[in-house]
PDB file of N, CA and C in Angstrom:
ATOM      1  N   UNK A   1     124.292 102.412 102.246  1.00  0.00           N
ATOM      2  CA  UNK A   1     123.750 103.735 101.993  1.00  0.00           C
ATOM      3  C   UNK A   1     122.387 103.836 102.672  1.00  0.00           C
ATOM      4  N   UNK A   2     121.880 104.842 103.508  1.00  0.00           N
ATOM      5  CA  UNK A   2     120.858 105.212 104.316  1.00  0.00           C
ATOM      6  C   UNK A   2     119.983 105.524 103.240  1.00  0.00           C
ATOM      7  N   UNK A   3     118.687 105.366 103.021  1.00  0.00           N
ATOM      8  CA  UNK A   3     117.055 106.129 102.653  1.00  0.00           C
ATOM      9  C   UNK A   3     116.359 105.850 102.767  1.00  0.00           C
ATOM     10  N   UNK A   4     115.299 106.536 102.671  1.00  0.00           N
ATOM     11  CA  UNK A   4     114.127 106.320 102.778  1.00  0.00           C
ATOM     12  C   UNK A   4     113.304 106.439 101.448  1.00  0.00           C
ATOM     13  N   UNK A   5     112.648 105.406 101.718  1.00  0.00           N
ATOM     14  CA  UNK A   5     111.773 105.776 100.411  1.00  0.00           C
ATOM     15  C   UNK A   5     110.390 106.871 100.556  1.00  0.00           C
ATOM     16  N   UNK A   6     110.286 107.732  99.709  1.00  0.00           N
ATOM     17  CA  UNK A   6     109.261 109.084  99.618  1.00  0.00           C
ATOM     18  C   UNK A   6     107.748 108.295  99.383  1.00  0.00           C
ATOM     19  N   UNK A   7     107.449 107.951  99.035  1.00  0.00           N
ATOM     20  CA  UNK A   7     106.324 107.613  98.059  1.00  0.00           C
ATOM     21  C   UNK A   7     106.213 105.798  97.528  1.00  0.00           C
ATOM     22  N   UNK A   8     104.775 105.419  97.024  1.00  0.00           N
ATOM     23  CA  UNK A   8     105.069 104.006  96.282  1.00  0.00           C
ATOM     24  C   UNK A   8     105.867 103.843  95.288  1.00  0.00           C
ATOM     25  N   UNK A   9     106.177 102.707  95.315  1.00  0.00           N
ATOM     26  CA  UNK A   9     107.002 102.682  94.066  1.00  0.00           C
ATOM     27  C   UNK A   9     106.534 101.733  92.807  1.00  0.00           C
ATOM     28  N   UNK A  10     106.478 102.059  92.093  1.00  0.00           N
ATOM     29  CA  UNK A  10     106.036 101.941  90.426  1.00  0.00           C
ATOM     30  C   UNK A  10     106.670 101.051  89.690  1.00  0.00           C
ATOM     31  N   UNK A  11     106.147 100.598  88.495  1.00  0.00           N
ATOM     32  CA  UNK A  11     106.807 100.100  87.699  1.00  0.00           C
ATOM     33  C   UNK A  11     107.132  98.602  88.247  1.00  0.00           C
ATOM     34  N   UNK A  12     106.890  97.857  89.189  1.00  0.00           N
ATOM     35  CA  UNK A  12     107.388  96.175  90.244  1.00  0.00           C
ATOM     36  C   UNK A  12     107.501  95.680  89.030  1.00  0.00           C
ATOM     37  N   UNK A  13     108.642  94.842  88.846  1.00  0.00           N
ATOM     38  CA  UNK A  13     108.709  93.733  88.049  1.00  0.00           C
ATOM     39  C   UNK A  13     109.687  92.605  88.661  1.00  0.00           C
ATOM     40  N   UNK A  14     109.160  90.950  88.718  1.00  0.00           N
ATOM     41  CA  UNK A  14     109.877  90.051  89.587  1.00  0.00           C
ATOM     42  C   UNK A  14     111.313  90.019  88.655  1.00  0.00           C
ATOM     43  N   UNK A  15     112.275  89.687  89.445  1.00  0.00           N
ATOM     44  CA  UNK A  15     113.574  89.491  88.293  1.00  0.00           C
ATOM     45  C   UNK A  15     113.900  87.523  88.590  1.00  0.00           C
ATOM     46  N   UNK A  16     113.851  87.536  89.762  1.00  0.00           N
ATOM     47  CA  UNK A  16     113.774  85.879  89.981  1.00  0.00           C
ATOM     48  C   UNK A  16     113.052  85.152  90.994  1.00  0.00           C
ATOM     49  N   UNK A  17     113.061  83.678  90.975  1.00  0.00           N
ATOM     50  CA  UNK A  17     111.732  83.093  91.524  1.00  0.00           C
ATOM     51  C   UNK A  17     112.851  82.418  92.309  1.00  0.00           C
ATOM     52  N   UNK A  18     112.523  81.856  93.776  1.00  0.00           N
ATOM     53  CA  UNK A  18     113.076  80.840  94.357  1.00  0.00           C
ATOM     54  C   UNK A  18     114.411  80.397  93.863  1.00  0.00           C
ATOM     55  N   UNK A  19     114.924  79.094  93.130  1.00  0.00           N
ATOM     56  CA  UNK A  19     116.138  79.113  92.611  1.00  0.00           C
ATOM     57  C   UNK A  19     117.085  79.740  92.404  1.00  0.00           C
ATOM     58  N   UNK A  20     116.149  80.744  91.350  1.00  0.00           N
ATOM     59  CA  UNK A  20     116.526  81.669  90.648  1.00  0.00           C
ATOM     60  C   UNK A  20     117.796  82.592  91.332  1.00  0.00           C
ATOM     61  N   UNK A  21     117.177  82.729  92.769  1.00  0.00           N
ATOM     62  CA  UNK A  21     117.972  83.914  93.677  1.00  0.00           C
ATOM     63  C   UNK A  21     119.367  82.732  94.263  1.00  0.00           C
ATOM     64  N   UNK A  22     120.176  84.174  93.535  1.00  0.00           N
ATOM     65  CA  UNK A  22     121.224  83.370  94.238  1.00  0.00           C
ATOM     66  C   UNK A  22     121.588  83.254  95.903  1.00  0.00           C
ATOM     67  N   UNK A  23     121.078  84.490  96.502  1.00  0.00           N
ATOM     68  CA  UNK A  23     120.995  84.490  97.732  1.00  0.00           C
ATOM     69  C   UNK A  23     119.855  83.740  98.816  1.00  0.00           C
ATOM     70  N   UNK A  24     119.313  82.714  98.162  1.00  0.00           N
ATOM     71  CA  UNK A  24     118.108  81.868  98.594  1.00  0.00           C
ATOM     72  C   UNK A  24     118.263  81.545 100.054  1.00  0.00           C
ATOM     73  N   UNK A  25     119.507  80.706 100.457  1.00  0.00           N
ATOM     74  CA  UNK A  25     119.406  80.174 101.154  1.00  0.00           C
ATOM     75  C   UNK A  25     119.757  80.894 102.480  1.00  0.00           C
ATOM     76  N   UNK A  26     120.392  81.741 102.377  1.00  0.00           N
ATOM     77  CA  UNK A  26     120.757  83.131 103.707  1.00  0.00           C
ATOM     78  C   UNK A  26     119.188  83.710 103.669  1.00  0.00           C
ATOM     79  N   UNK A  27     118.855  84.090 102.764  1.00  0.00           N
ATOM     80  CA  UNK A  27     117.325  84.851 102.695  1.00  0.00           C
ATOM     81  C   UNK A  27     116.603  83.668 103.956  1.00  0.00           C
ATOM     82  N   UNK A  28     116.834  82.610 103.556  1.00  0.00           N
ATOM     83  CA  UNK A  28     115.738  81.723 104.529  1.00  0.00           C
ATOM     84  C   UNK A  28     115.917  81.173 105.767  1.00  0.00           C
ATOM     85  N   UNK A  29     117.664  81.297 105.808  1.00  0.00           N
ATOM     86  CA  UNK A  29     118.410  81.165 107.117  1.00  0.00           C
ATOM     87  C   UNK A  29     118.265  82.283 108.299  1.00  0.00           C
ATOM     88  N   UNK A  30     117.636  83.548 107.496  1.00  0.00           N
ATOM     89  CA  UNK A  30     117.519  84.983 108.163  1.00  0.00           C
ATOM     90  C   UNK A  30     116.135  85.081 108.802  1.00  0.00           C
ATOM     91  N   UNK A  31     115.124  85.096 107.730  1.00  0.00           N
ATOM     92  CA  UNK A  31     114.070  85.577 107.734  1.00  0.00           C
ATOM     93  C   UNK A  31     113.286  84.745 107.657  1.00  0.00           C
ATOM     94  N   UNK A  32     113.301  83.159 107.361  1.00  0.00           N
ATOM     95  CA  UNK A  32     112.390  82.412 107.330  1.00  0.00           C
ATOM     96  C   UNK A  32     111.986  81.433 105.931  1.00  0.00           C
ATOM     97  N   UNK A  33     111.676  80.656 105.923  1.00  0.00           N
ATOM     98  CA  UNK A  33     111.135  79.748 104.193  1.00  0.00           C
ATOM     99  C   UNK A  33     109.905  80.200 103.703  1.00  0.00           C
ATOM    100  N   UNK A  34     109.947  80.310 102.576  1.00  0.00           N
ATOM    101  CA  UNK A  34     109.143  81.548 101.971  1.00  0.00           C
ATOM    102  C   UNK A  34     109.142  81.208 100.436  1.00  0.00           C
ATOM    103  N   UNK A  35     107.936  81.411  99.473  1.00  0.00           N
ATOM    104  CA  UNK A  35     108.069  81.827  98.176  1.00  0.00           C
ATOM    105  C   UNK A  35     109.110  82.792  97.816  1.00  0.00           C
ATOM    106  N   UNK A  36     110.370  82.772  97.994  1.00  0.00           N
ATOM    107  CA  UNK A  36     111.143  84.244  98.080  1.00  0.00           C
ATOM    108  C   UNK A  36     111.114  84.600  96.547  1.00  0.00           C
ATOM    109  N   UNK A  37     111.053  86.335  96.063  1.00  0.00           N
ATOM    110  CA  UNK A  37     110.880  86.444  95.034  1.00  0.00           C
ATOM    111  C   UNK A  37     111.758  87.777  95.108  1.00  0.00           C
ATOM    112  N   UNK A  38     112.812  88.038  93.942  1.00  0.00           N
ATOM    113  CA  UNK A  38     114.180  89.254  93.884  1.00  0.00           C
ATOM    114  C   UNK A  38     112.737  90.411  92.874  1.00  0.00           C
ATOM    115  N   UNK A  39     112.441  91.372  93.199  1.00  0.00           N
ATOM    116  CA  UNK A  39     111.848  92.262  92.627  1.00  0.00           C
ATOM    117  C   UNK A  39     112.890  93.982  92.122  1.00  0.00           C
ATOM    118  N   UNK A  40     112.132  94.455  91.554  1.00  0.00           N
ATOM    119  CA  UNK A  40     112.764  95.799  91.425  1.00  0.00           C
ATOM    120  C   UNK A  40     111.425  96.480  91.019  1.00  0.00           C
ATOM    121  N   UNK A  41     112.065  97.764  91.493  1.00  0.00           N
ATOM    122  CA  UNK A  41     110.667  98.997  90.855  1.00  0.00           C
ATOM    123  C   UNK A  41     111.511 100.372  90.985  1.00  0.00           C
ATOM    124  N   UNK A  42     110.165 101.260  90.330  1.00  0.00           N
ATOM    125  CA  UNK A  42     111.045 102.331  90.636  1.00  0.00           C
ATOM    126  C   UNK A  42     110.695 103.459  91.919  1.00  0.00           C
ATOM    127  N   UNK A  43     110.727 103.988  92.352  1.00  0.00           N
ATOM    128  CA  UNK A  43     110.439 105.447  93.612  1.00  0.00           C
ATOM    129  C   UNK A  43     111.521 106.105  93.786  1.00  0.00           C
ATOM    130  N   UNK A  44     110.661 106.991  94.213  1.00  0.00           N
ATOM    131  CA  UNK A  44     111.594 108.750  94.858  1.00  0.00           C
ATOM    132  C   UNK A  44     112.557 108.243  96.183  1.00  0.00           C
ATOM    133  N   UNK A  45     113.101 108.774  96.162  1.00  0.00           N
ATOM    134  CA  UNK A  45     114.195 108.011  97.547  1.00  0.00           C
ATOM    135  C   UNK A  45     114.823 109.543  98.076  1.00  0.00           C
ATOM    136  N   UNK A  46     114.728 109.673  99.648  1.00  0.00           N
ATOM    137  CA  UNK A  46     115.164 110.598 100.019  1.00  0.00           C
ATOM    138  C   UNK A  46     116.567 109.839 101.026  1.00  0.00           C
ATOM    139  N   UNK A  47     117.954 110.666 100.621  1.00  0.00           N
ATOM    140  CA  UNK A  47     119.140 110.280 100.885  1.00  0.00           C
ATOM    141  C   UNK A  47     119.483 110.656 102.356  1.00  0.00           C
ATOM    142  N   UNK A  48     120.597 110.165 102.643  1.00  0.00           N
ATOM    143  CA  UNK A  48     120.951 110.777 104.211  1.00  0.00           C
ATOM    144  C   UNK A  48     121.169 111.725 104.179  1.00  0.00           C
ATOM    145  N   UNK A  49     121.866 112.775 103.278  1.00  0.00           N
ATOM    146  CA  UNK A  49     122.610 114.089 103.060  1.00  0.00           C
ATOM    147  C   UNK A  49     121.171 115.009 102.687  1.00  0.00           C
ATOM    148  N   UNK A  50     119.594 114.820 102.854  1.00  0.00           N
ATOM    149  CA  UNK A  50     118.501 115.402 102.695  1.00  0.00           C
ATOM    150  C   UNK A  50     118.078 115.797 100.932  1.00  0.00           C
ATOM    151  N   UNK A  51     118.825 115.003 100.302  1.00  0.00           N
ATOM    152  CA  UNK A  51     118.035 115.418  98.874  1.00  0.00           C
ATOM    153  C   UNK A  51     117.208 114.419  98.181  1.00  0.00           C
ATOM    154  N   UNK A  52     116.349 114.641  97.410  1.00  0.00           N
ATOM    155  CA  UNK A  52     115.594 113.740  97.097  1.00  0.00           C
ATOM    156  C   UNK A  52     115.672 113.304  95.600  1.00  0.00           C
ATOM    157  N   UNK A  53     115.984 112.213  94.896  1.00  0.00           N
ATOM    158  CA  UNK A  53     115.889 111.738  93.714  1.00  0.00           C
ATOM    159  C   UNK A  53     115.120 110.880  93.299  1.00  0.00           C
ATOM    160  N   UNK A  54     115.449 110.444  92.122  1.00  0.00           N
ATOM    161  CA  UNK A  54     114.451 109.175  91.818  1.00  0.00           C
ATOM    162  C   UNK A  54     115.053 107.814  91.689  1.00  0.00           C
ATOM    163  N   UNK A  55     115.177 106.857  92.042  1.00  0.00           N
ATOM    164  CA  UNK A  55     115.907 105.369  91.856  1.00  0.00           C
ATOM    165  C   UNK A  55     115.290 104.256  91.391  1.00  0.00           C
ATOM    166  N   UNK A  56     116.063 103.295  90.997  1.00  0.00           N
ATOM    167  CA  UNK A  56     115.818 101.916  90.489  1.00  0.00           C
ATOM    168  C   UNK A  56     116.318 101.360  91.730  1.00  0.00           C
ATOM    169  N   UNK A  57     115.260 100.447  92.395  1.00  0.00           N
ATOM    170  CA  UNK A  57     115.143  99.687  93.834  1.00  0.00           C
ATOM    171  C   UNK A  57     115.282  98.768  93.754  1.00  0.00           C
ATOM    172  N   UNK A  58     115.948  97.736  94.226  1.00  0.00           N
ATOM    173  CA  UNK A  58     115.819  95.962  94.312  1.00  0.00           C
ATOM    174  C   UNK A  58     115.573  95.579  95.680  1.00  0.00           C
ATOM    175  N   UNK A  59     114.934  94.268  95.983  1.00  0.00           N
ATOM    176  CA  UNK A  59     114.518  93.990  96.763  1.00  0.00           C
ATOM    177  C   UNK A  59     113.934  92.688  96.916  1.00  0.00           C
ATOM    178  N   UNK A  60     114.176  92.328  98.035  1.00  0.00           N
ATOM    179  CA  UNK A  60     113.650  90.552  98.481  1.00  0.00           C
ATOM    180  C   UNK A  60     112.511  90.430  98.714  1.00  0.00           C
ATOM    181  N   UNK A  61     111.273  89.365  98.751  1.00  0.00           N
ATOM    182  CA  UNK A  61     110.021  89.606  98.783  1.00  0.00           C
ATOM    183  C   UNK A  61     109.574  88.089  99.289  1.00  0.00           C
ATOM    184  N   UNK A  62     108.932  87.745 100.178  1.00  0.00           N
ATOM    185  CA  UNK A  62     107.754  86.595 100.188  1.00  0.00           C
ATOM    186  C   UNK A  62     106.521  86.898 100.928  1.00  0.00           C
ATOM    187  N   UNK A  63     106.072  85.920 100.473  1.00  0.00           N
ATOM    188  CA  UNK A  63     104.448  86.416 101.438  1.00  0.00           C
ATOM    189  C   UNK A  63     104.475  85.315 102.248  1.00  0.00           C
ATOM    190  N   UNK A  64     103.765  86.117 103.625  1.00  0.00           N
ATOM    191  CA  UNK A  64     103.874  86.060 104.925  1.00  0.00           C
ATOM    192  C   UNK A  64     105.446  86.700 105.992  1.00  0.00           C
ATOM    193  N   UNK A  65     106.407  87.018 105.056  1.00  0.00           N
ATOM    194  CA  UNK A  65     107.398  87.986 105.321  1.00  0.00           C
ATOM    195  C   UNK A  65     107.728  89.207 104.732  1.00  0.00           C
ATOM    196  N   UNK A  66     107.220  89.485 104.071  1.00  0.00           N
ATOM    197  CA  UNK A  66     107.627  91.463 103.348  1.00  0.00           C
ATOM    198  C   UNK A  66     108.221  91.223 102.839  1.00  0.00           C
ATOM    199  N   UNK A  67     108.702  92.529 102.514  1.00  0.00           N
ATOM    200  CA  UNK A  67     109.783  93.047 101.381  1.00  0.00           C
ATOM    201  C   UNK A  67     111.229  93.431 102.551  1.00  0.00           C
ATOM    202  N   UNK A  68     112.101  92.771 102.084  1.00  0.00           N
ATOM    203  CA  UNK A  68     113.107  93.012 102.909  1.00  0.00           C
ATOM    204  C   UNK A  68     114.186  93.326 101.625  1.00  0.00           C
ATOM    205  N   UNK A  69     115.491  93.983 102.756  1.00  0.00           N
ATOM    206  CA  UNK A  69     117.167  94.208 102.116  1.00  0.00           C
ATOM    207  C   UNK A  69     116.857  95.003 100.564  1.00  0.00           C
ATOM    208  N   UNK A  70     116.119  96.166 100.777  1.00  0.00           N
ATOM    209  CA  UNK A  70     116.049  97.636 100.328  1.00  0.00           C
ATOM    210  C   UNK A  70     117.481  97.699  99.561  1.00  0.00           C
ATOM    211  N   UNK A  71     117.524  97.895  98.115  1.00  0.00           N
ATOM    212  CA  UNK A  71     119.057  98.696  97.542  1.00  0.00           C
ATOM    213  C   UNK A  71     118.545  99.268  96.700  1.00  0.00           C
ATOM    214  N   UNK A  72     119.816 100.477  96.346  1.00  0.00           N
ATOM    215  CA  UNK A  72     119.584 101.655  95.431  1.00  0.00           C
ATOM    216  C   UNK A  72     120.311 101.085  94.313  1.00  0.00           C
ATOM    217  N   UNK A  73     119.888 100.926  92.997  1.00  0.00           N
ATOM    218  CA  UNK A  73     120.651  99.674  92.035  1.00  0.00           C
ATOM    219  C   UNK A  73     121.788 101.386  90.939  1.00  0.00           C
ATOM    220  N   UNK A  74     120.617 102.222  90.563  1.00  0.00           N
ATOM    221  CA  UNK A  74     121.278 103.445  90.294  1.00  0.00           C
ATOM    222  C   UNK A  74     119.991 104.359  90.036  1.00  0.00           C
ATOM    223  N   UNK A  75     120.482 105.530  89.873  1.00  0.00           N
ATOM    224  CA  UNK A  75     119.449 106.804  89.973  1.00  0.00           C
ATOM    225  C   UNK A  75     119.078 107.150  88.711  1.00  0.00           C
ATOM    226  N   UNK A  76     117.839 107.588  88.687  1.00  0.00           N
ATOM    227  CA  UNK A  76     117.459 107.957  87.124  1.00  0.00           C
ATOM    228  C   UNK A  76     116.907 109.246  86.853  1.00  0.00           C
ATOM    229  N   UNK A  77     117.463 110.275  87.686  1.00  0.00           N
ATOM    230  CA  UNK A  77     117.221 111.574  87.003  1.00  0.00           C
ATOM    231  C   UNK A  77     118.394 111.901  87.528  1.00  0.00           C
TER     232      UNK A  77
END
């Protein structure tokens, strides 16, 4: 699914640490070895079809690599 995100997004909370992620080892085969950390938050997300809502986001995270592999988990308005 295509979007963009509108605005920051709110609310960050980590869901897992290193281990934790089950996708660890592709994460590091891709992008590099990293503190990798699975986050979620919330923001406005504008869709491919041009409307704009609000979503629950997940997302991959380390420092010295970003926030990568953006998903829309479900919408909350």
């Amino acid at each position: 699914m295509y979007f963009d995100i509108i605005s920051d997004i709110a609310d960050i909370e980590t869901i897992a640490v290193d281990r934790g992620i089950r996708e660890l080892a592709r994460l590091q085969k891709r992008y590099g070895r990293g503190r990798w950390r699975k986050r979620k938050g919330i923001a406005p997300v504008r869709l491919a079809d041009g409307t704009a809502r609000i979503a629950e986001l997940h997302w991959y995270e380390a420092t010295g690599i970003g926030r990568k592999e953006y998903k829309i988990k479900r919408f909350l308005d």
